[in-house]
C-alpha atoms as a PDB file:
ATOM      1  CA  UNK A   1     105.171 117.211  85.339  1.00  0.00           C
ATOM      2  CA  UNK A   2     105.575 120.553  86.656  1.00  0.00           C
ATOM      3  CA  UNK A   3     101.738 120.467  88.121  1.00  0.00           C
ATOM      4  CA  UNK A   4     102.541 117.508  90.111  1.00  0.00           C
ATOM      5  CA  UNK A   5     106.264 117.763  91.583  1.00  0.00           C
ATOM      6  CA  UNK A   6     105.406 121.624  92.304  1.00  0.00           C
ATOM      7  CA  UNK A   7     103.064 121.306  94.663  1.00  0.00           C
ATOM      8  CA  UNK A   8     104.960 118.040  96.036  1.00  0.00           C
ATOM      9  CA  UNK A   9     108.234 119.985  95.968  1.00  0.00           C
ATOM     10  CA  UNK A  10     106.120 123.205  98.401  1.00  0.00           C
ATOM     11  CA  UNK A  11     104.465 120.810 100.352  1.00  0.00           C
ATOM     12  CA  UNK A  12     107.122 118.766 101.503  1.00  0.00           C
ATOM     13  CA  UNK A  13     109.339 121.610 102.058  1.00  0.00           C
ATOM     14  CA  UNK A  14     106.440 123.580 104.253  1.00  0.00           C
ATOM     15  CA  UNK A  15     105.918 120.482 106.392  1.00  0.00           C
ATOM     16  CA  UNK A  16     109.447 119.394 106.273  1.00  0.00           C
ATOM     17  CA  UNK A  17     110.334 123.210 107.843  1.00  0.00           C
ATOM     18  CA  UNK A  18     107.401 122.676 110.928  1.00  0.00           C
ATOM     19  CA  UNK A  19     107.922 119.566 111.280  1.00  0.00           C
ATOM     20  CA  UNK A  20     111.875 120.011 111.930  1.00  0.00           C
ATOM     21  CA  UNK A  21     110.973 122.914 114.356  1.00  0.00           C
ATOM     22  CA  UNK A  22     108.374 120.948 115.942  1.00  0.00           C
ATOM     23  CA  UNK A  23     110.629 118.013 116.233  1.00  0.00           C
ATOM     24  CA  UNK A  24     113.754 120.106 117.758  1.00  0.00           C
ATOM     25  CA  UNK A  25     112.167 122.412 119.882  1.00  0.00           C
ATOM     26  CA  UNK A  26     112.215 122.241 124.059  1.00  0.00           C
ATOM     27  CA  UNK A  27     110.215 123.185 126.040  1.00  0.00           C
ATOM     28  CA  UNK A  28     111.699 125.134 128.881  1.00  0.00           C
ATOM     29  CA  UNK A  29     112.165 123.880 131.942  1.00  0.00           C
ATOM     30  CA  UNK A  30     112.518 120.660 133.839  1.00  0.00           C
ATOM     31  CA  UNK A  31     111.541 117.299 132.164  1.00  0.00           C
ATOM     32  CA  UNK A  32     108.280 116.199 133.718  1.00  0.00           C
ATOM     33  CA  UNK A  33     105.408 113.791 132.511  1.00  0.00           C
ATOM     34  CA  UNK A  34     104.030 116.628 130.868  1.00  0.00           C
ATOM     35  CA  UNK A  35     106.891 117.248 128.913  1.00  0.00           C
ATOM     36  CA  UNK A  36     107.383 114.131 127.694  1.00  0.00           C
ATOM     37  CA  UNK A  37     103.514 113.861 126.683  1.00  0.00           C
ATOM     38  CA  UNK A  38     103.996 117.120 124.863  1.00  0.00           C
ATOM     39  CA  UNK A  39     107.240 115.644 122.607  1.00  0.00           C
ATOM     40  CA  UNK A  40     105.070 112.185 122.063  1.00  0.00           C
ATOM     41  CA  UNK A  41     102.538 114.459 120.797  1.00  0.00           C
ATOM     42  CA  UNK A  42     104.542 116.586 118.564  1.00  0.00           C
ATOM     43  CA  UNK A  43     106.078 113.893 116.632  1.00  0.00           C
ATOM     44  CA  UNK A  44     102.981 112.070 115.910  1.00  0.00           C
ATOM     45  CA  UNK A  45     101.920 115.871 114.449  1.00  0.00           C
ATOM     46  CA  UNK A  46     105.445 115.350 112.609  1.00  0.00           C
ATOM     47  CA  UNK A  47     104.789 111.535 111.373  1.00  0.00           C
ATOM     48  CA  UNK A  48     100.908 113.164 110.266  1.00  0.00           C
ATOM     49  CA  UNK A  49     102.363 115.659 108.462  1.00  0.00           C
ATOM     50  CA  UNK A  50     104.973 112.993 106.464  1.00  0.00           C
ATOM     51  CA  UNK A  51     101.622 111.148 106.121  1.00  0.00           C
ATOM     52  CA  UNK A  52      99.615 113.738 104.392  1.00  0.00           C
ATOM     53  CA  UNK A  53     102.836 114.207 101.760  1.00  0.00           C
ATOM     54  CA  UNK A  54     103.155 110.701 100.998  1.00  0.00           C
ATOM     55  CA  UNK A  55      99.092 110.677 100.978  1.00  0.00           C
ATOM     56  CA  UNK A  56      99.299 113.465  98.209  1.00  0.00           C
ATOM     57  CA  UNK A  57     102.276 111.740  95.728  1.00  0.00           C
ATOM     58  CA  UNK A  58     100.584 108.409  96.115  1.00  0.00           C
ATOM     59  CA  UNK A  59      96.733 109.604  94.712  1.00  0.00           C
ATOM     60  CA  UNK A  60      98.153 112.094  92.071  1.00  0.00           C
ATOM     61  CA  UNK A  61     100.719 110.283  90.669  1.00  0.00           C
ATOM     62  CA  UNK A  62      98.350 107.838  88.600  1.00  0.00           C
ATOM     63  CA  UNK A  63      96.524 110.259  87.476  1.00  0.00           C
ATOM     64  CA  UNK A  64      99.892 112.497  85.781  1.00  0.00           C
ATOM     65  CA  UNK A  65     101.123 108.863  85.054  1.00  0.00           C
ATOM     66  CA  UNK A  66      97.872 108.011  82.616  1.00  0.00           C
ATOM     67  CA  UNK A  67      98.161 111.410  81.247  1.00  0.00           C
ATOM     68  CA  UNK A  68     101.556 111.574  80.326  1.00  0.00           C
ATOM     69  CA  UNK A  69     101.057 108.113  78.672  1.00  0.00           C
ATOM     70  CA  UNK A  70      98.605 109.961  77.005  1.00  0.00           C
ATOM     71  CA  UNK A  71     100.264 112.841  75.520  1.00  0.00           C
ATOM     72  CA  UNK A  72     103.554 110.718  74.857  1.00  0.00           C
ATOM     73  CA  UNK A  73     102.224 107.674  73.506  1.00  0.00           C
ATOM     74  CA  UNK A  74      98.641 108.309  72.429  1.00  0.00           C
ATOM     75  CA  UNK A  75      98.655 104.861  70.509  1.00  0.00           C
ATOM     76  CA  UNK A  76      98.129 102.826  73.478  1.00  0.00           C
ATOM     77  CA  UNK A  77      94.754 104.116  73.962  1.00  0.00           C
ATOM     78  CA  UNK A  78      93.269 104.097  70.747  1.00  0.00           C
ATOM     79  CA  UNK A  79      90.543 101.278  70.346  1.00  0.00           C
ATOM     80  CA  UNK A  80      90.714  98.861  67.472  1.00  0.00           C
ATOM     81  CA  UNK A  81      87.023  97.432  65.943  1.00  0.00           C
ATOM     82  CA  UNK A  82      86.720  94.432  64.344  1.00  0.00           C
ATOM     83  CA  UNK A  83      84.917  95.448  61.127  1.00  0.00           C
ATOM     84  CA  UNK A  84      82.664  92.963  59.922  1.00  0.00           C
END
């Protein structure tokens, strides 16, 4: 358990730090086209970085899933021959 939420746990606090000064921050100055293109761009860096954390749980977690199963209920994956 711990090698899977610890790494989630980091991650999403690393990017959820940037991406909450990234998403607050000005820019000084007056609000021009340029400004505005700069915010668009910064929150699509903020929705990437959301994107590569839910990216992460989603592919890991069946593989700690099947190995927990594993360790907690090793029954389910034993195979059963028919002797003849």
């Amino acid at each position: 358990l711990l090698i899977y939420f610890l790494p989630l746990c980091i991650m999403g606090w690393a990017y959820m730090t940037v991406g909450f000064s990234l998403w607050s921050s000005e820019i000084p100055g007056d609000s021009s086209e340029r400004y505005k293109e700069q915010l668009i761009a910064k929150r699509k860096v903020v929705k990437m970085m959301i994107v590569v954390v839910c990216t992460f749980a989603v592919c890991w977690l069946p593989y700690h899933i099947y190995f927990l199963l594993h360790q907690f209920f090793p029954e389910l994956f034993e195979q059963h021959y028919i002797q003849q």
